[in-house]
PDB file of N, CA and C in Angstrom:
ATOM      1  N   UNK A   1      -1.568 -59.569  52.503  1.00  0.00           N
ATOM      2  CA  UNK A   1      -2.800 -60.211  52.885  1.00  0.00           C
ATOM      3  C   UNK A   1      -3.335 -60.955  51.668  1.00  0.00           C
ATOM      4  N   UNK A   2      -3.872 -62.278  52.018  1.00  0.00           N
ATOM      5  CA  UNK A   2      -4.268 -62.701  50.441  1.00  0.00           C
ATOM      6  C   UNK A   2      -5.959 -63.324  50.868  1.00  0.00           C
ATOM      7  N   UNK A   3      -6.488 -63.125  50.308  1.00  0.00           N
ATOM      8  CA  UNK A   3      -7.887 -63.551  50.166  1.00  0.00           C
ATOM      9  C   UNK A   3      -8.704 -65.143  49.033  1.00  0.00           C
ATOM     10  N   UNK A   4      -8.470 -65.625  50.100  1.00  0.00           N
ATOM     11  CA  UNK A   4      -9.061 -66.879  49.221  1.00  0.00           C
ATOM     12  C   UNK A   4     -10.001 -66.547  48.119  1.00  0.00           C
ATOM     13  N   UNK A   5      -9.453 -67.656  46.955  1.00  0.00           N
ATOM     14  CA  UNK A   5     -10.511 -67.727  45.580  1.00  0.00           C
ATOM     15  C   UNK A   5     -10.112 -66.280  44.680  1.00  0.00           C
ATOM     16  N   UNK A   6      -9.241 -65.319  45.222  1.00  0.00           N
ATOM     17  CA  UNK A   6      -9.045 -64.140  44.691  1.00  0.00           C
ATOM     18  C   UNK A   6      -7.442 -64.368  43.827  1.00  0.00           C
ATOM     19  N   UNK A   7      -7.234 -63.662  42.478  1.00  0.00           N
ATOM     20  CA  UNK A   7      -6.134 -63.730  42.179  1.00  0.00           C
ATOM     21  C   UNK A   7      -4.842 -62.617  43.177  1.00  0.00           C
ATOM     22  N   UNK A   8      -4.060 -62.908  43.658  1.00  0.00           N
ATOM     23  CA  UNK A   8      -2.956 -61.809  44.386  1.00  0.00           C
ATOM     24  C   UNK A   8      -2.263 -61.464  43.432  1.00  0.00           C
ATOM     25  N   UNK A   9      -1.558 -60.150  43.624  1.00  0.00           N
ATOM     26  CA  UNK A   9      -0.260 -59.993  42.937  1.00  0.00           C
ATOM     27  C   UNK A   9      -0.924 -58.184  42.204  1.00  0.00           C
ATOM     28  N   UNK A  10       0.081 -57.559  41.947  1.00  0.00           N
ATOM     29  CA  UNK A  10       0.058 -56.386  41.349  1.00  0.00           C
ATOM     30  C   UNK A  10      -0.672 -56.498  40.152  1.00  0.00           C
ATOM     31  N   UNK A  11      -1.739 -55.749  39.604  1.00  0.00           N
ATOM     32  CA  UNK A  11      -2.039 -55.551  38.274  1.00  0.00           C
ATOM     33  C   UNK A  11      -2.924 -56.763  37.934  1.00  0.00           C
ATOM     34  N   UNK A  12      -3.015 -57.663  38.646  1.00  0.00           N
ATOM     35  CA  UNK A  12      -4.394 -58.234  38.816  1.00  0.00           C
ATOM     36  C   UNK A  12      -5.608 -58.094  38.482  1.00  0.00           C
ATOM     37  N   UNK A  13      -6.654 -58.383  38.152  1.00  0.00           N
ATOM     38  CA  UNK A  13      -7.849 -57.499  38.125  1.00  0.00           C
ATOM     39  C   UNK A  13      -8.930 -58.750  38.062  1.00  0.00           C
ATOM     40  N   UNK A  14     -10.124 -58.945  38.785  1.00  0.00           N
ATOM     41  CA  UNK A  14     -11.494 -59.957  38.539  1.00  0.00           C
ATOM     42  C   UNK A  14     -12.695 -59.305  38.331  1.00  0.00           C
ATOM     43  N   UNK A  15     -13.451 -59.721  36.677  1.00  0.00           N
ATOM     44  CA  UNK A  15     -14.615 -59.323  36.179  1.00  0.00           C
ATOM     45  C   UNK A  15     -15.691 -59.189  37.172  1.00  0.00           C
ATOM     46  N   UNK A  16     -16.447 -58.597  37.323  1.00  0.00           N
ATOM     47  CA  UNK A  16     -17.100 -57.914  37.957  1.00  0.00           C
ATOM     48  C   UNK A  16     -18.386 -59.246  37.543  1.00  0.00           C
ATOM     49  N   UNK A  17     -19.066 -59.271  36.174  1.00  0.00           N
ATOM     50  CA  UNK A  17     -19.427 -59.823  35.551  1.00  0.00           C
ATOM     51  C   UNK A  17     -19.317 -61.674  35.163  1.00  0.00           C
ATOM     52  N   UNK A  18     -17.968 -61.563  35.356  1.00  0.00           N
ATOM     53  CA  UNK A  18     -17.716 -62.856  34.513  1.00  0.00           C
ATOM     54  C   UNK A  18     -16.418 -62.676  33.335  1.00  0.00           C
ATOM     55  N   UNK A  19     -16.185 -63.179  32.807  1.00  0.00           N
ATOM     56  CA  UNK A  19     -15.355 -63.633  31.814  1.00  0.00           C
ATOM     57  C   UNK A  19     -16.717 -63.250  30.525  1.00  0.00           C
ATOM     58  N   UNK A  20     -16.285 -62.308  29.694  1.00  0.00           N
ATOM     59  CA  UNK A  20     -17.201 -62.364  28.453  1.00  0.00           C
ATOM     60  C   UNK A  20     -16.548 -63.220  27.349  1.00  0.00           C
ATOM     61  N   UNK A  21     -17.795 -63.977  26.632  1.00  0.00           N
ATOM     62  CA  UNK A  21     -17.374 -65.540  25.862  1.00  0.00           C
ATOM     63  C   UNK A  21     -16.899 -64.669  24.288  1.00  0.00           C
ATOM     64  N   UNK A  22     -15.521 -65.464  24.213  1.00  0.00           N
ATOM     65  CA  UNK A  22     -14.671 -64.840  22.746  1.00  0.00           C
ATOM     66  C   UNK A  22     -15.599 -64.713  21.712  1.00  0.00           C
ATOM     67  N   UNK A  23     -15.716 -63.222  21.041  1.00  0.00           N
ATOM     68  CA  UNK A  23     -15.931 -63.443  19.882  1.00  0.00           C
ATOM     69  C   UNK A  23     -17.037 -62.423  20.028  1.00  0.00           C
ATOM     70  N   UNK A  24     -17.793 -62.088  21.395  1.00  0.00           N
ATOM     71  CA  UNK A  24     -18.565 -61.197  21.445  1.00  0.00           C
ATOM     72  C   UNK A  24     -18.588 -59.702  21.237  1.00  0.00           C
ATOM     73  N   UNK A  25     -18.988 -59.240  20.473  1.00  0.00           N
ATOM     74  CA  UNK A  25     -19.388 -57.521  20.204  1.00  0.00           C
ATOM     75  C   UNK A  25     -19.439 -56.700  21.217  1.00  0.00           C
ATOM     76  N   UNK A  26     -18.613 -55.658  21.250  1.00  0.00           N
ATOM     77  CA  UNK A  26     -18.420 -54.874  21.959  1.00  0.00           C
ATOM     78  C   UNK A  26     -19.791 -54.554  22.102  1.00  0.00           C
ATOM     79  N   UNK A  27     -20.318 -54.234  21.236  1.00  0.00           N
ATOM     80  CA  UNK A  27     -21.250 -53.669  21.359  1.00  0.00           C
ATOM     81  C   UNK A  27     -22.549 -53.794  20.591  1.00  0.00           C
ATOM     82  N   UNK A  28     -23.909 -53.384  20.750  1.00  0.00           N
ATOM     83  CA  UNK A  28     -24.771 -53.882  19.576  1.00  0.00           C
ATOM     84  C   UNK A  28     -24.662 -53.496  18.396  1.00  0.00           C
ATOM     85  N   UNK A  29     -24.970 -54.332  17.221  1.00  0.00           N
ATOM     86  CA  UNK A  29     -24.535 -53.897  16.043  1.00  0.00           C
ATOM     87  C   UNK A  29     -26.131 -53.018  15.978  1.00  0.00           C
ATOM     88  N   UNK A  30     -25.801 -51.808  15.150  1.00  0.00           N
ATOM     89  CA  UNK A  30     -26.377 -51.106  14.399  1.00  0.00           C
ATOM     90  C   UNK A  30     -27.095 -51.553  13.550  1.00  0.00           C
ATOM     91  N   UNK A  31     -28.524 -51.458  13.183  1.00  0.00           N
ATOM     92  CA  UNK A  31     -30.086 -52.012  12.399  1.00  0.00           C
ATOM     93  C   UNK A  31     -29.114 -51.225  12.064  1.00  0.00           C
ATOM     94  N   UNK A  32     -29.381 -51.634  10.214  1.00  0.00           N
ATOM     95  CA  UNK A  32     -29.622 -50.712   9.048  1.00  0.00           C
ATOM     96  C   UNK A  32     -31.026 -50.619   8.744  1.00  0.00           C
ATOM     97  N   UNK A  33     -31.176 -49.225   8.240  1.00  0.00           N
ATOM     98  CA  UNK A  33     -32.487 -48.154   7.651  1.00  0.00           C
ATOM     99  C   UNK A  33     -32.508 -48.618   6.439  1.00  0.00           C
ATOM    100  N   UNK A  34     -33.370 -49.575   6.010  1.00  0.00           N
ATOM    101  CA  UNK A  34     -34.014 -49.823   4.181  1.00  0.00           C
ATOM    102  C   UNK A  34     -35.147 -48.610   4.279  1.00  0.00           C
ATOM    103  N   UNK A  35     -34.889 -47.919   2.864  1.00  0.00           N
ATOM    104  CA  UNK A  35     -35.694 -47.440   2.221  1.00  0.00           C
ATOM    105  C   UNK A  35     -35.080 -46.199   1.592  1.00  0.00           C
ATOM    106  N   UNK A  36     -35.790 -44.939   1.535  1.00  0.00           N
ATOM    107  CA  UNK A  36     -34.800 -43.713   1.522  1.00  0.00           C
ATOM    108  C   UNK A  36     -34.998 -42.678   2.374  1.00  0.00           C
ATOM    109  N   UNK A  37     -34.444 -42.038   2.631  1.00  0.00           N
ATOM    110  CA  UNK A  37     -33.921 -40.925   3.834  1.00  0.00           C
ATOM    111  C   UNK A  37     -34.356 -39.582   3.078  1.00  0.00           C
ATOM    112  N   UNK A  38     -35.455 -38.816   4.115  1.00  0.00           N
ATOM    113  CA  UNK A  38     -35.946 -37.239   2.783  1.00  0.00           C
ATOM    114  C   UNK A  38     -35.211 -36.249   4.488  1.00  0.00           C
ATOM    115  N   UNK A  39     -35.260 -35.133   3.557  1.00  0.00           N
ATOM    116  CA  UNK A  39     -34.867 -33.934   4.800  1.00  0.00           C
ATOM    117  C   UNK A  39     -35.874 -32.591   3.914  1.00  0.00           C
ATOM    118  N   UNK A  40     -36.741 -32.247   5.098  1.00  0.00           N
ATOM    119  CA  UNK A  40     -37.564 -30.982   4.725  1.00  0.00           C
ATOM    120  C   UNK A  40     -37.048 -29.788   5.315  1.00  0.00           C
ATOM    121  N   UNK A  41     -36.488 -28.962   4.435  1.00  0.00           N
ATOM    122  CA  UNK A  41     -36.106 -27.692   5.105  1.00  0.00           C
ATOM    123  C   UNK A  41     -37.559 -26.360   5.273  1.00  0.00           C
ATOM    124  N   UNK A  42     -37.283 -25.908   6.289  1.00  0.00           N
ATOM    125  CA  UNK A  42     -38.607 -24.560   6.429  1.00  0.00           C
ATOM    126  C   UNK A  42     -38.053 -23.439   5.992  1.00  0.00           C
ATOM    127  N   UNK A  43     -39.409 -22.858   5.368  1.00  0.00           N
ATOM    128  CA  UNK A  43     -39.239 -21.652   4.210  1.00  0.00           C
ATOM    129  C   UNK A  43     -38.230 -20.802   5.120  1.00  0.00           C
ATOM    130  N   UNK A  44     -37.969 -20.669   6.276  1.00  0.00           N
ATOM    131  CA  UNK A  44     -37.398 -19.431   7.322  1.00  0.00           C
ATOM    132  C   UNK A  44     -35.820 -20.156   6.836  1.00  0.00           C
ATOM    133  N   UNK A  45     -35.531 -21.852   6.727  1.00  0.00           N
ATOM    134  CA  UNK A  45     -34.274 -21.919   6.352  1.00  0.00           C
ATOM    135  C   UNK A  45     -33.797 -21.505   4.661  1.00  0.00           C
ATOM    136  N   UNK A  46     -34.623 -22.345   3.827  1.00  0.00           N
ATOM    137  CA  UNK A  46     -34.562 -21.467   2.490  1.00  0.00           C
ATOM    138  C   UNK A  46     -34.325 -20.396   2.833  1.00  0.00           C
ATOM    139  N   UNK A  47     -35.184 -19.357   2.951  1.00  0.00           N
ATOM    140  CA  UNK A  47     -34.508 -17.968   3.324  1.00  0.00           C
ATOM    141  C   UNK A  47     -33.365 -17.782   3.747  1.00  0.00           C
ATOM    142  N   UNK A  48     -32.816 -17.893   4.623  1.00  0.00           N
ATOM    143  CA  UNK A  48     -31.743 -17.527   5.356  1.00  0.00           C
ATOM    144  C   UNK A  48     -30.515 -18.094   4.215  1.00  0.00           C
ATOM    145  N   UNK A  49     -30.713 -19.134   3.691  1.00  0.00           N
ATOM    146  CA  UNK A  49     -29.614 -20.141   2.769  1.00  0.00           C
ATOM    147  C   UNK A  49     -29.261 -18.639   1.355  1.00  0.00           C
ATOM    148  N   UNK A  50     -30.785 -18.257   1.094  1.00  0.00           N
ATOM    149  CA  UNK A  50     -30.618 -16.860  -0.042  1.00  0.00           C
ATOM    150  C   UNK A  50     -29.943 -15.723   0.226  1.00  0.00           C
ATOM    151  N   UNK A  51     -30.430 -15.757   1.576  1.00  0.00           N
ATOM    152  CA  UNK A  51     -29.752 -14.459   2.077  1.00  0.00           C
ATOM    153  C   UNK A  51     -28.132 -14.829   2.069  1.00  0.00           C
ATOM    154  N   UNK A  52     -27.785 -16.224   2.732  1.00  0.00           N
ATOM    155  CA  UNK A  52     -26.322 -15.896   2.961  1.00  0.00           C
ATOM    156  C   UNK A  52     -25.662 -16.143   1.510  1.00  0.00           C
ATOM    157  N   UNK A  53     -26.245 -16.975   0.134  1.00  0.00           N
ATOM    158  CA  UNK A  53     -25.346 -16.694  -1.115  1.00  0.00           C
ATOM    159  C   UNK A  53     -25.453 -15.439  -1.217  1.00  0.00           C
ATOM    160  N   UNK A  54     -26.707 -14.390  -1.611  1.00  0.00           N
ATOM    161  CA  UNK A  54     -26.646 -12.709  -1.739  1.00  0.00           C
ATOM    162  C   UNK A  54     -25.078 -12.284  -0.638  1.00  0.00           C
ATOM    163  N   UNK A  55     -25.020 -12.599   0.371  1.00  0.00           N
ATOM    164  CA  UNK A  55     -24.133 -11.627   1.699  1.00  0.00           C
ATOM    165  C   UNK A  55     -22.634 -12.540   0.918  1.00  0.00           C
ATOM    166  N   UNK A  56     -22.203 -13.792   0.577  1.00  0.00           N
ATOM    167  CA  UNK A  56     -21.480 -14.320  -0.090  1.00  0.00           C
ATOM    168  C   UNK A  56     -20.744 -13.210  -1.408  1.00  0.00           C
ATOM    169  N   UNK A  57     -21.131 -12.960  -2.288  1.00  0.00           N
ATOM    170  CA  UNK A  57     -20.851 -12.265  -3.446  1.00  0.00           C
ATOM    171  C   UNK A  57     -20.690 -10.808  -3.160  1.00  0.00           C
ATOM    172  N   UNK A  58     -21.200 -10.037  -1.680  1.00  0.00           N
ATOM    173  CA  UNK A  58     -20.871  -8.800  -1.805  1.00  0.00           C
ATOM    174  C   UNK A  58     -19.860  -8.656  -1.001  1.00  0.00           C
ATOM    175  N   UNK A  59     -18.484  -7.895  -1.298  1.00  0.00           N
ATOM    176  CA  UNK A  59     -17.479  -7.656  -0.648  1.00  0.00           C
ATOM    177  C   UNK A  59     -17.507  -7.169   0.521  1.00  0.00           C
ATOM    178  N   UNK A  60     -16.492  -7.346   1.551  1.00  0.00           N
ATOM    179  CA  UNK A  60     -16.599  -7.004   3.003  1.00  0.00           C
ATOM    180  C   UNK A  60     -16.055  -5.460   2.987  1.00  0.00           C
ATOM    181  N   UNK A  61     -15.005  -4.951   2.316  1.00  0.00           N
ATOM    182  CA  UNK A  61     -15.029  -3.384   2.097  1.00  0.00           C
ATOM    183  C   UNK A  61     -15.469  -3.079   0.683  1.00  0.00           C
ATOM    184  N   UNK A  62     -15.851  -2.371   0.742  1.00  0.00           N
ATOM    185  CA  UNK A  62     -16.290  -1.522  -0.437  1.00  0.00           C
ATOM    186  C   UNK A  62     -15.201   0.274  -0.892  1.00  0.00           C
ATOM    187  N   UNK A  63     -14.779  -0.547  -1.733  1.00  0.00           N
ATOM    188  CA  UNK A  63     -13.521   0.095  -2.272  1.00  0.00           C
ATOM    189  C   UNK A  63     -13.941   1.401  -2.644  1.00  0.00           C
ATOM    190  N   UNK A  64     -14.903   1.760  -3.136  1.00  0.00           N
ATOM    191  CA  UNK A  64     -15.065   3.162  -3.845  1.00  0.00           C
ATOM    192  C   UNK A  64     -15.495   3.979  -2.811  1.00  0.00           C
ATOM    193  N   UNK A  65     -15.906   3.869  -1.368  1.00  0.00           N
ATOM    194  CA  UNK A  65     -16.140   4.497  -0.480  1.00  0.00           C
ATOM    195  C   UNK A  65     -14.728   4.812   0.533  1.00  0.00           C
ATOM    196  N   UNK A  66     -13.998   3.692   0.194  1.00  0.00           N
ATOM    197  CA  UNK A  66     -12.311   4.026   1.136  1.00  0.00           C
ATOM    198  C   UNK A  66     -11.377   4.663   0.026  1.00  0.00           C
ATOM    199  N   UNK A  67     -11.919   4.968  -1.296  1.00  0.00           N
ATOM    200  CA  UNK A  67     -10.887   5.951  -2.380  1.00  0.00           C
ATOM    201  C   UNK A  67     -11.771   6.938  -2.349  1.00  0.00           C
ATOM    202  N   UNK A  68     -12.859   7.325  -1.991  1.00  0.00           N
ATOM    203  CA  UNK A  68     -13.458   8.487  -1.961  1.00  0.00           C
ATOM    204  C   UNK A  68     -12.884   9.149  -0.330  1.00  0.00           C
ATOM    205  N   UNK A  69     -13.049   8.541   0.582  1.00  0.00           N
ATOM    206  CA  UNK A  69     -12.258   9.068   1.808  1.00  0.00           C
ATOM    207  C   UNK A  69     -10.801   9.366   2.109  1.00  0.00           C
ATOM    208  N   UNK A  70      -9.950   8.855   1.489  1.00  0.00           N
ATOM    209  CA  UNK A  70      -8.558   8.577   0.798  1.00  0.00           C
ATOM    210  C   UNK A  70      -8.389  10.265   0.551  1.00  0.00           C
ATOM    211  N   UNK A  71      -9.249  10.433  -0.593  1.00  0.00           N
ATOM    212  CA  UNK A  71      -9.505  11.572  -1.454  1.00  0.00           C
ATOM    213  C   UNK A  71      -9.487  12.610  -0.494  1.00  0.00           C
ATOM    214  N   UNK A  72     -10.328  12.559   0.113  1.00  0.00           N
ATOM    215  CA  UNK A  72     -11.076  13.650   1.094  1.00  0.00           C
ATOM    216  C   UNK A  72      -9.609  13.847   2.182  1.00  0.00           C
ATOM    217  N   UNK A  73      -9.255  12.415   2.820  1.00  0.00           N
ATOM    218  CA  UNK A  73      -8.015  12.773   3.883  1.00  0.00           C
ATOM    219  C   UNK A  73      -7.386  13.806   2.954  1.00  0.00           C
ATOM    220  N   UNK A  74      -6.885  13.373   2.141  1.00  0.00           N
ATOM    221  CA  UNK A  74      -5.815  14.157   1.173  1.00  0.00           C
ATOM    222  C   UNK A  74      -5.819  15.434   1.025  1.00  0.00           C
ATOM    223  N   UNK A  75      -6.737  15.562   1.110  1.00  0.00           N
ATOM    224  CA  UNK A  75      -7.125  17.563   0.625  1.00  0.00           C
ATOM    225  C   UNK A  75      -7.937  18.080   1.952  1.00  0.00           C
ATOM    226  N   UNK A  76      -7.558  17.084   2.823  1.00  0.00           N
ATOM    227  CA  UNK A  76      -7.920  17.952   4.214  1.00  0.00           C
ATOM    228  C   UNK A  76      -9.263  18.134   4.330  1.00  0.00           C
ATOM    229  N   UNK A  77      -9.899  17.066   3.799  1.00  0.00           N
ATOM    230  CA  UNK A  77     -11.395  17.804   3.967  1.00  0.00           C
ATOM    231  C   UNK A  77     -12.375  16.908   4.721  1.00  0.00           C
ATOM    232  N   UNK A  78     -12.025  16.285   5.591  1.00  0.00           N
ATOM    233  CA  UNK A  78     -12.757  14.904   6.239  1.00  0.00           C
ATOM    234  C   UNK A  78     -12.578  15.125   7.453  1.00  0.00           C
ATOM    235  N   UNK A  79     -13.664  15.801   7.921  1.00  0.00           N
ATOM    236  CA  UNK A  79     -14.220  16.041   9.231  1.00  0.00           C
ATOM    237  C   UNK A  79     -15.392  15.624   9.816  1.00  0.00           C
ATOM    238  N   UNK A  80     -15.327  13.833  10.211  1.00  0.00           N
ATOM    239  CA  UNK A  80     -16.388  13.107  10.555  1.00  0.00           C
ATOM    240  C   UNK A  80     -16.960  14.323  11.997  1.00  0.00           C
ATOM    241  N   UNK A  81     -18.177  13.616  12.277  1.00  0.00           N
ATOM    242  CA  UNK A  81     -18.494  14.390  13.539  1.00  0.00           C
ATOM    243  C   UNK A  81     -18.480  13.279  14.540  1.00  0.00           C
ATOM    244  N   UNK A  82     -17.528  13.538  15.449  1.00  0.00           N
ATOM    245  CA  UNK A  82     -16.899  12.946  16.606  1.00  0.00           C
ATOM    246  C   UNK A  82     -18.201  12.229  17.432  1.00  0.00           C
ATOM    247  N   UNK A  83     -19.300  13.127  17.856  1.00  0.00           N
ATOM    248  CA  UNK A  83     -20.282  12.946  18.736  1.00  0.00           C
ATOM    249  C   UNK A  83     -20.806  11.632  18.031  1.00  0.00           C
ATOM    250  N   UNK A  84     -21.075  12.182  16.565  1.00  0.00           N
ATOM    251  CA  UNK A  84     -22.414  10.681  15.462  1.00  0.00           C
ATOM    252  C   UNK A  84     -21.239   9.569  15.561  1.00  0.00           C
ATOM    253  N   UNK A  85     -20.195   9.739  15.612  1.00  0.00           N
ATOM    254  CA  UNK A  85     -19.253   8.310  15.461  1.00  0.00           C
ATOM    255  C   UNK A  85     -19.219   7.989  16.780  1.00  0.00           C
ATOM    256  N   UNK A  86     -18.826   8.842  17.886  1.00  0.00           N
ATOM    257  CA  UNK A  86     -19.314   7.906  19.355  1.00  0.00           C
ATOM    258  C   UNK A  86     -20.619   7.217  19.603  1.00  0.00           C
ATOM    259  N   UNK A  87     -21.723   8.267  19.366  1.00  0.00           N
ATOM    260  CA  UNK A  87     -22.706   7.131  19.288  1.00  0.00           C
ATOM    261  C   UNK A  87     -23.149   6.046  18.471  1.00  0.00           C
ATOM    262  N   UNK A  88     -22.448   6.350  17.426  1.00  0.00           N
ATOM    263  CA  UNK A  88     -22.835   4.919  16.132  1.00  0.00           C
ATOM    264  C   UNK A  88     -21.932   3.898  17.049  1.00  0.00           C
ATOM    265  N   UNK A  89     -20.552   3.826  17.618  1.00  0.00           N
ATOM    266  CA  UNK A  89     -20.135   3.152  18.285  1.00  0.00           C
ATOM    267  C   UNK A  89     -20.516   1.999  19.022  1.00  0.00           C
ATOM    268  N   UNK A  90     -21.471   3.395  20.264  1.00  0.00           N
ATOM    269  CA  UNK A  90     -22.272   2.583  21.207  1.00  0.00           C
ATOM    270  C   UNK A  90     -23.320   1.730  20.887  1.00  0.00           C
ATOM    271  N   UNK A  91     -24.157   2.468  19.992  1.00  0.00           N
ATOM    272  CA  UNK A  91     -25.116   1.625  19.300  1.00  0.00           C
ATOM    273  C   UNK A  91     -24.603   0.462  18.914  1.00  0.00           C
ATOM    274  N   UNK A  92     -23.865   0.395  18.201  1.00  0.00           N
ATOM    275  CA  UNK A  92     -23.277  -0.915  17.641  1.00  0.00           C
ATOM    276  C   UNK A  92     -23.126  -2.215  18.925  1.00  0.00           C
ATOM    277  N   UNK A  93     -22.237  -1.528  19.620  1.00  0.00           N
ATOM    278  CA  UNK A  93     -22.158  -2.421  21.028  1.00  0.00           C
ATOM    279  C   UNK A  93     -23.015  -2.432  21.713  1.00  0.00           C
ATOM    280  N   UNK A  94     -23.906  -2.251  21.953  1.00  0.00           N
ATOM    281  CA  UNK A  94     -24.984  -2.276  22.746  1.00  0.00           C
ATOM    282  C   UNK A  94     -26.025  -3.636  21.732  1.00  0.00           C
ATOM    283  N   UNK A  95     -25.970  -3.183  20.736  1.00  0.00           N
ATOM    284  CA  UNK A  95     -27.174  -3.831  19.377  1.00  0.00           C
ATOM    285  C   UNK A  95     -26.122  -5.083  19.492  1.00  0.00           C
ATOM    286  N   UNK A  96     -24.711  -5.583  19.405  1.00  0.00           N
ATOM    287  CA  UNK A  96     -24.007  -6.825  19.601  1.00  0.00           C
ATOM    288  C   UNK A  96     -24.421  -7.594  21.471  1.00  0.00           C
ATOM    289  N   UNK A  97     -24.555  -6.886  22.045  1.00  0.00           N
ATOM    290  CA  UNK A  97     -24.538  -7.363  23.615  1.00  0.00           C
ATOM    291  C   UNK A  97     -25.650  -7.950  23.242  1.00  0.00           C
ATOM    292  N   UNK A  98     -26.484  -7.609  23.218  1.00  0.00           N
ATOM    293  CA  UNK A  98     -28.030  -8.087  22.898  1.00  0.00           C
ATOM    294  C   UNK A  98     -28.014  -9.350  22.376  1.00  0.00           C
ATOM    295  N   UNK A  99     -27.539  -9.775  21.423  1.00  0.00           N
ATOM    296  CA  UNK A  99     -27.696 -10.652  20.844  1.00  0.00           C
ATOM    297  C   UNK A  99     -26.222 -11.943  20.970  1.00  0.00           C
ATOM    298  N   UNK A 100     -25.822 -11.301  21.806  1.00  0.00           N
ATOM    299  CA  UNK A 100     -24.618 -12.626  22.168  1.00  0.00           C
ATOM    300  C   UNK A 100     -25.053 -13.689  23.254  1.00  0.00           C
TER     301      UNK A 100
END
């Protein structure tokens, strides 16, 4: 079927618009910002920035507490209490649900 004033043929295609004239910009160019650019951080971010260098510098295990338990496996003497470690457990997961 061919339709007058229309191009035929596979892979064809007519601007909706028009023909856009060579040379035109995709798109608008971007104003540039004269002057200078400030950023105010709030005391709650300061904070948090202190807190995470302090949490930065302290190690994630703490070695003298896993050679003191080490110790203890060794000579048979490390008998956590089952019940306080199930519930420190739950607590834990419960205190993570919360906040996810």
């Amino acid at each position: 079927m061919r339709i007058s004033g229309k191009p035929s043929g596979v892979g064809s295609t007519q601007s909706a618009t028009g023909p856009k004239p060579s040379g035109a910009p995709a798109s608008a160019p971007v104003a540039s910002v004269s002057g200078s650019d400030a950023v105010q951080v709030s005391s709650e971010a300061r904070l948090v920035a202190v807190a995470q260098e302090a949490l930065a510098v302290v190690p994630d295990i703490r070695m003298e507490k896993v050679e003191a338990i080490k110790v203890r496996l060794d000579a048979d003497a490390y008998n956590p209490d089952g019940e306080a470690v199930a519930a420190g457990l739950i607590k834990e997961h419960m205190a993570k649900g919360r906040h996810s």
